[in-house]
N, C-alpha and C. Protein backbone atom coordinates (compact mmCIF):
# COMPACT_ATOMS: atom_id res chain seq x y z
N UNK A 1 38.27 6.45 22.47
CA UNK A 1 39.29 7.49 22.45
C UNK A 1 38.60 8.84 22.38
N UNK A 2 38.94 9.84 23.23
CA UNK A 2 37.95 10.87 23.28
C UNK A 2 38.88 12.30 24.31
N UNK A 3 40.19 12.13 23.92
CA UNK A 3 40.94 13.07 24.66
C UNK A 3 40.62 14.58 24.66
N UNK A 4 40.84 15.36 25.19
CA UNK A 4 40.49 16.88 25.06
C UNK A 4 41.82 17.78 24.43
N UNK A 5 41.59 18.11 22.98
CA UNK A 5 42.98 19.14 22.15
C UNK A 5 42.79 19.98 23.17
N UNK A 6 43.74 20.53 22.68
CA UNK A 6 44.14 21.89 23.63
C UNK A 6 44.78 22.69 22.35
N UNK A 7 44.46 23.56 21.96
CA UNK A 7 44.64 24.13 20.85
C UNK A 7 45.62 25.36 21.60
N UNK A 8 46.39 26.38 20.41
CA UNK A 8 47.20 27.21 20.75
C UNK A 8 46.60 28.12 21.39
N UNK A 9 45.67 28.73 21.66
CA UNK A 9 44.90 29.64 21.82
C UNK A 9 44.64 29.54 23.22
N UNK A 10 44.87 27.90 23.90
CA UNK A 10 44.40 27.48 25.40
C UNK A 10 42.56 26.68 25.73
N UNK A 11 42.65 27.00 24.13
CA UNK A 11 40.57 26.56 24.13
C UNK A 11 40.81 24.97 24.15
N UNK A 12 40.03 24.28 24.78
CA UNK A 12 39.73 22.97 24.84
C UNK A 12 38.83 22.44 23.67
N UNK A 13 38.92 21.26 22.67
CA UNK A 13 38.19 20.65 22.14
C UNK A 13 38.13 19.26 22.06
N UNK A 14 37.02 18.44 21.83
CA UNK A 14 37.05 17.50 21.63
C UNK A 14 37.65 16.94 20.79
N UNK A 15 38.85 16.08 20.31
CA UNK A 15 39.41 15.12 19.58
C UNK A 15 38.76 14.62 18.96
N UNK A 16 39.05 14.90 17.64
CA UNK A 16 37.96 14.99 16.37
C UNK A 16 38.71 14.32 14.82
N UNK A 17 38.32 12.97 15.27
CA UNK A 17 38.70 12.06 14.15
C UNK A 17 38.69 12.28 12.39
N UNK A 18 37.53 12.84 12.50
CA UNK A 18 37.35 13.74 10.83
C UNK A 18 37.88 14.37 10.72
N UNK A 19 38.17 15.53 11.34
CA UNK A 19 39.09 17.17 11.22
C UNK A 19 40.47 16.22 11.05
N UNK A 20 41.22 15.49 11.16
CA UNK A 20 42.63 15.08 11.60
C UNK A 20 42.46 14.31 10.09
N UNK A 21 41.38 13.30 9.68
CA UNK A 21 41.51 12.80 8.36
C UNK A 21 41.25 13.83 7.19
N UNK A 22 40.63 14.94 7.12
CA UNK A 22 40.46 15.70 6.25
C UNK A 22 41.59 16.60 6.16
N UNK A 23 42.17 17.04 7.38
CA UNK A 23 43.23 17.90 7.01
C UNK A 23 44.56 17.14 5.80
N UNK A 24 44.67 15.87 6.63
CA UNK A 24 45.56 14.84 5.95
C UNK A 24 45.28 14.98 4.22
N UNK A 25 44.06 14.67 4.16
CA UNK A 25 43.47 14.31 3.17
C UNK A 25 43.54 15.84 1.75
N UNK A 26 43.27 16.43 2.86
CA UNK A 26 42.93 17.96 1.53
C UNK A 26 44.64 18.23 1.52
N UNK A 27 45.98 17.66 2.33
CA UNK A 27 46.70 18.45 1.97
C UNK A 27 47.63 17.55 0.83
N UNK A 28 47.02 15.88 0.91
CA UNK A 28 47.70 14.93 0.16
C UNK A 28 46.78 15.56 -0.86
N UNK A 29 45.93 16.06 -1.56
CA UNK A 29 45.41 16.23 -2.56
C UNK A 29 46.21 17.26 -3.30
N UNK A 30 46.33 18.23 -2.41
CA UNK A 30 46.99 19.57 -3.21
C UNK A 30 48.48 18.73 -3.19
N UNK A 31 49.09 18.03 -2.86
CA UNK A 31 50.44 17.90 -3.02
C UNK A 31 50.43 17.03 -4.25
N UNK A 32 49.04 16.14 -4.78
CA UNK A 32 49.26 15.42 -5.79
C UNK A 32 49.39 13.96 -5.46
N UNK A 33 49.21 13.24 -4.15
CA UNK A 33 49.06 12.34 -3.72
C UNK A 33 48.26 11.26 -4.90
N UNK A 34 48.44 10.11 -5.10
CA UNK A 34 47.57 9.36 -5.75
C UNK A 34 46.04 8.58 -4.99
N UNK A 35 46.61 8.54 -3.92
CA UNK A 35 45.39 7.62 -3.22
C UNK A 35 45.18 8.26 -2.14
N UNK A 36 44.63 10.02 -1.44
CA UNK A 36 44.57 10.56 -0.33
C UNK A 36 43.72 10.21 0.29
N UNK A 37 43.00 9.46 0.49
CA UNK A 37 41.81 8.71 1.29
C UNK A 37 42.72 7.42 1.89
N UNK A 38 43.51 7.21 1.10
CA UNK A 38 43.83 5.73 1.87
C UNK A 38 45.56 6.46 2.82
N UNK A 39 45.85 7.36 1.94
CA UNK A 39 47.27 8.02 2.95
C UNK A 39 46.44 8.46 4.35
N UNK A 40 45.36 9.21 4.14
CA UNK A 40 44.93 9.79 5.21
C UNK A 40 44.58 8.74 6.32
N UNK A 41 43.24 7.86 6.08
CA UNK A 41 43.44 6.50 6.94
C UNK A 41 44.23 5.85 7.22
N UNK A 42 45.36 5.97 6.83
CA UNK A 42 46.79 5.00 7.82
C UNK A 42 47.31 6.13 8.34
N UNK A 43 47.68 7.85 8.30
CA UNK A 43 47.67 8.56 9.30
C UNK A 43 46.94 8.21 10.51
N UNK A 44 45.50 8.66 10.14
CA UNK A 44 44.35 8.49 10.99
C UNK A 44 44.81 7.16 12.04
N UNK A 45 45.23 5.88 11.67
CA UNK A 45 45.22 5.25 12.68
C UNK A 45 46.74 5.39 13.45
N UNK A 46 47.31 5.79 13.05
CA UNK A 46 48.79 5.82 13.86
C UNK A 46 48.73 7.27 15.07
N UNK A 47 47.33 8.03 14.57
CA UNK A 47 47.59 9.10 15.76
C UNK A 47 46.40 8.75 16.61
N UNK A 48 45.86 7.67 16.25
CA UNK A 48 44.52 7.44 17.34
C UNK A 48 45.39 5.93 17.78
N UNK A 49 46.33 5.16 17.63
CA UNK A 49 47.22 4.54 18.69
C UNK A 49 47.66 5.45 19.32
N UNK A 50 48.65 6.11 18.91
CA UNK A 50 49.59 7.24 19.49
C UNK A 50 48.93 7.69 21.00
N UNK A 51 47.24 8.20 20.67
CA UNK A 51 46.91 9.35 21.13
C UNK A 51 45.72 8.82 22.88
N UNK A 52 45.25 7.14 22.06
CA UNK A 52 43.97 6.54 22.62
C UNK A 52 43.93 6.70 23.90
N UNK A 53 44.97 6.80 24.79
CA UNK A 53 45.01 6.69 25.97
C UNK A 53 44.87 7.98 26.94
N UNK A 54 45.82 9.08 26.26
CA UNK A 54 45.75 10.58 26.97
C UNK A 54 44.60 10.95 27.60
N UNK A 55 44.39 12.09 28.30
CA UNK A 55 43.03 12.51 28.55
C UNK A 55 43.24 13.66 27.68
N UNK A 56 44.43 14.75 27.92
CA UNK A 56 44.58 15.58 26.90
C UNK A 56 45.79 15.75 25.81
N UNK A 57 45.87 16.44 24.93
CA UNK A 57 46.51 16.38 23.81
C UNK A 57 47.21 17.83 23.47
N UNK A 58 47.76 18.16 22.83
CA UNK A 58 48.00 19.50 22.53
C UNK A 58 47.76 19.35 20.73
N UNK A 59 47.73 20.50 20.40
CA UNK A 59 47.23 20.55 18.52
C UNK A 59 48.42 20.53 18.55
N UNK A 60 49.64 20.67 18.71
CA UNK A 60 51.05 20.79 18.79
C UNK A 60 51.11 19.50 18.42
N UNK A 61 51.14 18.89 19.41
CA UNK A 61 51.64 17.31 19.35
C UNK A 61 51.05 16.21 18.64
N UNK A 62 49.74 17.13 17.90
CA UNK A 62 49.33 16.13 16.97
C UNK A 62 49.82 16.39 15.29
N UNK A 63 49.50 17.50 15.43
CA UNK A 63 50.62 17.83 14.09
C UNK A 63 51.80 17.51 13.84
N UNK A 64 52.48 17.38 14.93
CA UNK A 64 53.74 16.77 15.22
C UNK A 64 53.78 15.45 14.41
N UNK A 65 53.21 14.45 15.22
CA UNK A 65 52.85 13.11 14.83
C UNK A 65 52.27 12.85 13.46
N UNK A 66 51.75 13.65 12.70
CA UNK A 66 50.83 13.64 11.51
C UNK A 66 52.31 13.56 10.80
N UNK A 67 53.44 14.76 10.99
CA UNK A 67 54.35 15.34 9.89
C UNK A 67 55.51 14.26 10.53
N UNK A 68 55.90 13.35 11.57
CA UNK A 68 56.46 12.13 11.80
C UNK A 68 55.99 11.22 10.53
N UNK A 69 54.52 11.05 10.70
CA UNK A 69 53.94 9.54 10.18
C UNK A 69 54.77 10.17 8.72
N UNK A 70 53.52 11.24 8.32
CA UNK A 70 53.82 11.12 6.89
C UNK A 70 55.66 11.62 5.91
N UNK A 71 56.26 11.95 6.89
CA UNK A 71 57.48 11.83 6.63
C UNK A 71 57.97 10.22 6.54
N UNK A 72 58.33 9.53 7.68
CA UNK A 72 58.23 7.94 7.62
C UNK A 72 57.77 7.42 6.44
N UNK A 73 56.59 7.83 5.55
CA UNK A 73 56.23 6.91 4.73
C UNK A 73 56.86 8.11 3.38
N UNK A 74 57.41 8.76 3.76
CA UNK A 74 57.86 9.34 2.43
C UNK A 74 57.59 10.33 1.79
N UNK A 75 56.41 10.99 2.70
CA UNK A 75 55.17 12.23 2.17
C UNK A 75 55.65 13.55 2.27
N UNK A 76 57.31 13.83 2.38
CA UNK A 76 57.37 15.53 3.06
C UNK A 76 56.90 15.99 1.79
N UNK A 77 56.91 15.56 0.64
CA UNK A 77 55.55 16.96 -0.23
C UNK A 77 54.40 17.50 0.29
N UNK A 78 53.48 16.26 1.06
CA UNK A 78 52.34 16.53 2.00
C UNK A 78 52.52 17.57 2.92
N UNK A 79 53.85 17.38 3.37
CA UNK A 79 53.74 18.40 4.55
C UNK A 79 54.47 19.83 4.31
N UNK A 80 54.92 19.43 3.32
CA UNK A 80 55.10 21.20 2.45
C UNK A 80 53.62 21.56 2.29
N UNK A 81 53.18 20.97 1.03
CA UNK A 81 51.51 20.98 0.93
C UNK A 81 51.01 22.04 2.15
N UNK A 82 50.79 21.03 3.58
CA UNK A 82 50.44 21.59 4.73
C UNK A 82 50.82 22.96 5.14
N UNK A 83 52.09 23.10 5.05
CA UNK A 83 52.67 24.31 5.60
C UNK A 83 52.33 25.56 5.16
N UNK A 84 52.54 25.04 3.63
CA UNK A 84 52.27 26.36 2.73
C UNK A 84 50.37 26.81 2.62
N UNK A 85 49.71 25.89 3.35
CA UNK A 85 48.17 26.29 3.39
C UNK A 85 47.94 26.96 4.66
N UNK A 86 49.18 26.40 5.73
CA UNK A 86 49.40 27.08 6.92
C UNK A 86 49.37 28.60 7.03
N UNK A 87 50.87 28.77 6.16
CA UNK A 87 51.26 30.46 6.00
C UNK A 87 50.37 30.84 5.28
N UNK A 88 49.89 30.39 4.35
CA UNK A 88 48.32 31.41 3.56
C UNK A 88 47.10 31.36 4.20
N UNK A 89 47.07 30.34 5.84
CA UNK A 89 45.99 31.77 6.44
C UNK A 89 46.30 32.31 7.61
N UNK A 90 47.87 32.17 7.79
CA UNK A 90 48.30 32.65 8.83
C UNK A 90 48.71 32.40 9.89
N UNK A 91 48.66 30.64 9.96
CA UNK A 91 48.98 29.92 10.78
C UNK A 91 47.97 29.73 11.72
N UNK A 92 46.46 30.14 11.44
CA UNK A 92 45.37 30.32 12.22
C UNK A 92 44.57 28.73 12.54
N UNK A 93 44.62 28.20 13.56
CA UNK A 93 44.12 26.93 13.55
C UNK A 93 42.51 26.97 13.54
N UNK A 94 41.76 26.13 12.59
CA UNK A 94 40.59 26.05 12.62
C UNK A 94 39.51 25.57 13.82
């Protein structure tokens, strides 16, 4: 799996399995998550099914899918978490 993001900006990057578990991960932490290593790895695999096949992706549509999964399992604290780390830097994607 090795699709090309397409970030808001129009820049191309490589699909980057760590960046997608760490974001998960640092935002189940600040929300108070008990086990954010293991929330983040069952994200992690539902957007690399989701995603395995594309050639490209949009950062749109993966965030999308992140705030699907972890809603589904019950997490919208996580994705408050997320949001609110969002608006404090501006909505600036890394």
């Amino acid at each position: 799996m090795n699709p090309e993001v397409i970030k808001r900006t129009g820049e191309k990057e490589p699909f980057d399995v760590n960046k997608i578990k760490e974001s998960v991960k640092k935002a189940s932490e600040q929300a108070g998550v008990e086990n954010p290593e293991e929330l983040a790895n069952e994200v992690l695999n539902e957007i690399i099914e989701e995603f395995q096949n594309k050639v490209e992706v949009s950062s749109e549509e993966i965030k999308n899918k992140i705030f699907e999964s972890l809603e589904k399992k019950g997490y919208t604290n996580v994705i408050e978490a997320w949001e609110e780390y969002e608006r404090q830097k501006g909505g600036k994607e890394s």
